[in-house]
Protein backbone atom coordinates (compact mmCIF):
# COMPACT_ATOMS: atom_id res chain seq x y z
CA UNK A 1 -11.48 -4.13 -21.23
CA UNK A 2 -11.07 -0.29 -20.47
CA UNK A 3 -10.25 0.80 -17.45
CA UNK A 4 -13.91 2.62 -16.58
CA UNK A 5 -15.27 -0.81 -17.61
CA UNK A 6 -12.82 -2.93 -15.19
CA UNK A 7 -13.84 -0.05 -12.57
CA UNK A 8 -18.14 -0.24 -13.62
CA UNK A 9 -17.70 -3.76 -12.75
CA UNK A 10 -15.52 -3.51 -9.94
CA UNK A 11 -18.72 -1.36 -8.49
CA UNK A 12 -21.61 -3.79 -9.41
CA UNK A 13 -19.82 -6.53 -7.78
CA UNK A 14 -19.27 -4.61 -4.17
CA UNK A 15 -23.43 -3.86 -4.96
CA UNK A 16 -24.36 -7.45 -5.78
CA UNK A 17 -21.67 -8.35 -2.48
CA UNK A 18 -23.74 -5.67 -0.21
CA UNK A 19 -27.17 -7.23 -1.54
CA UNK A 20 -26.50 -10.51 0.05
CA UNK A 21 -25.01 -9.49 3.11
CA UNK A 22 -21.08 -9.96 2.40
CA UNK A 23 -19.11 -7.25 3.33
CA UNK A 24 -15.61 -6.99 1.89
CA UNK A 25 -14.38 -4.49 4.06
CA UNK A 26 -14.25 -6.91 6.47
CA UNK A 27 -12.28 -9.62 4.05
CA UNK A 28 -10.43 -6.29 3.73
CA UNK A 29 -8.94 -5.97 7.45
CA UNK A 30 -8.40 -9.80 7.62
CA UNK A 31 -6.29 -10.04 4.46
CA UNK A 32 -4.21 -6.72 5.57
CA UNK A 33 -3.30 -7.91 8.89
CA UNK A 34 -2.06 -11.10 7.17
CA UNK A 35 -0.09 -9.27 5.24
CA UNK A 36 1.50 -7.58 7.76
CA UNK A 37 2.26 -10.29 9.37
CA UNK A 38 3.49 -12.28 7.02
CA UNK A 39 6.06 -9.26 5.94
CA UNK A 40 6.56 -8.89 9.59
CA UNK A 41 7.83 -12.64 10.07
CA UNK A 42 9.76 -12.11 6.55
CA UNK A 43 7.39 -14.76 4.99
CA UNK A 44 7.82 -12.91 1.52
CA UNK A 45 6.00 -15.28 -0.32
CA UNK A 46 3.11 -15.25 1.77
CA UNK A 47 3.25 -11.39 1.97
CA UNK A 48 2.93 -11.00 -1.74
CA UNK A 49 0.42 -13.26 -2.10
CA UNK A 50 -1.50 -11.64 0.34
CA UNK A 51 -1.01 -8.19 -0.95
CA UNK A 52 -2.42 -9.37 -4.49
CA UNK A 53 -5.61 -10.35 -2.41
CA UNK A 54 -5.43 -6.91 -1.16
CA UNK A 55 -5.18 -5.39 -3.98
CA UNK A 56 -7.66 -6.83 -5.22
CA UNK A 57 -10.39 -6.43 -2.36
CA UNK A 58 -8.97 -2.38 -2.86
CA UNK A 59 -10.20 -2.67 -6.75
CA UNK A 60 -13.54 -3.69 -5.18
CA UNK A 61 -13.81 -1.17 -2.17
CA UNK A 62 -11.87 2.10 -3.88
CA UNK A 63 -14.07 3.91 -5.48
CA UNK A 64 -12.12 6.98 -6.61
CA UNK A 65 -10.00 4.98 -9.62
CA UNK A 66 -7.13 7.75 -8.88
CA UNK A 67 -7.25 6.53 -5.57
CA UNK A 68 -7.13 3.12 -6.62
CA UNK A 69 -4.21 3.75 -8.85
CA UNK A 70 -1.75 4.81 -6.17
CA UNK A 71 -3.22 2.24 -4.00
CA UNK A 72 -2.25 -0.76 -7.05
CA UNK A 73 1.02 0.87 -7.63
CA UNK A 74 2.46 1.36 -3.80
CA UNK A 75 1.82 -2.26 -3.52
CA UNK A 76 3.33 -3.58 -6.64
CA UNK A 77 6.62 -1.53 -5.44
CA UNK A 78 6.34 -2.68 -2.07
CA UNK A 79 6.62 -6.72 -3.18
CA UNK A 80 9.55 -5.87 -5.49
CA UNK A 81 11.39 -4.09 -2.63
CA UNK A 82 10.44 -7.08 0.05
CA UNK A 83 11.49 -9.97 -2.73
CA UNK A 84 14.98 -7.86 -3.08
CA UNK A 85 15.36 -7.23 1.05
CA UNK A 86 14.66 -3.40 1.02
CA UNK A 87 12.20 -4.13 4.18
CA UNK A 88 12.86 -0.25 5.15
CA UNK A 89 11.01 1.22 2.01
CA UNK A 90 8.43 -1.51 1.56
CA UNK A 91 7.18 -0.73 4.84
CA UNK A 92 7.43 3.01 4.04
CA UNK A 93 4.85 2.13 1.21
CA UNK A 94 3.22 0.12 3.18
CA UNK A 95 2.28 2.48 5.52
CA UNK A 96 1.05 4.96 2.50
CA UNK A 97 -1.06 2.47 0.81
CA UNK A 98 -2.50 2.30 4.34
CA UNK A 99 -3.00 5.75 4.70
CA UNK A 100 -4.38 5.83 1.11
CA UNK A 101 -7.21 3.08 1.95
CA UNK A 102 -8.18 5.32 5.00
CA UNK A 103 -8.55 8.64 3.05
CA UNK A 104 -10.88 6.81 0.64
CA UNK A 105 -13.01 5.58 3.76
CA UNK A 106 -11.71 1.86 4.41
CA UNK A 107 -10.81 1.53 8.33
CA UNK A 108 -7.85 -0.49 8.12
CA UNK A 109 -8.47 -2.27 12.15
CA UNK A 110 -4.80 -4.07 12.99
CA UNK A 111 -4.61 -6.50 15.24
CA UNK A 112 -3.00 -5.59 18.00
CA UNK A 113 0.76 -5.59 17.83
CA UNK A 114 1.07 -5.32 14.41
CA UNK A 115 2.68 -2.43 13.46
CA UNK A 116 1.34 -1.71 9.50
């Protein structure tokens, strides 16, 4: 499947979600602030599970595939630095891939205390 198709579909879904009343956005903040906390408490399993789910909710939510791109790509990095123990870039992408779900108009609401 091409890449416009993967992102066509990625756009009826979020459509077909909105129709019925399910709003990912908010699946969005909930899986984030897991994943913060799991890479917090150094649960690195948990956090890269949870960042897949991220990503994935981002594939959904991003419209702007460029956007998307960088988003797919900071977060890939970020679970091979956490699985090798470089905690002090992962959470540098971290914060970017934040920053980069904010700029394409997905409030990212933490928890408080959590510092991602």
């Amino acid at each position: 499947m091409a890449k416009s198709d993967l992102h066509s579909k990625a756009k009826q879904t979020l459509a077909e979600y909105e129709q019925f009343g399910y709003i990912p956005e908010g699946e969005l903040n909930i899986e984030w602030n897991e994943m913060i906390l799991a890479f917090e408490e150094g649960r690195i399993a948990d956090f890269v599970d949870t960042s897949r789910r991220v990503q994935g909710l981002a594939r959904i939510l991003v419209s702007d595939h460029g956007k998307f791109v960088n988003i797919k790509d900071r977060l890939r990095t970020a679970r091979r630095l956490a699985v090798s123990g470089e905690k002090d870039m992962a959470s540098q992408l971290i914060r970017k891939t934040r920053n980069d779900l904010e700029n394409s108009g997905r409030e990212i609401s933490p928890v408080r205390g959590f510092r991602g």
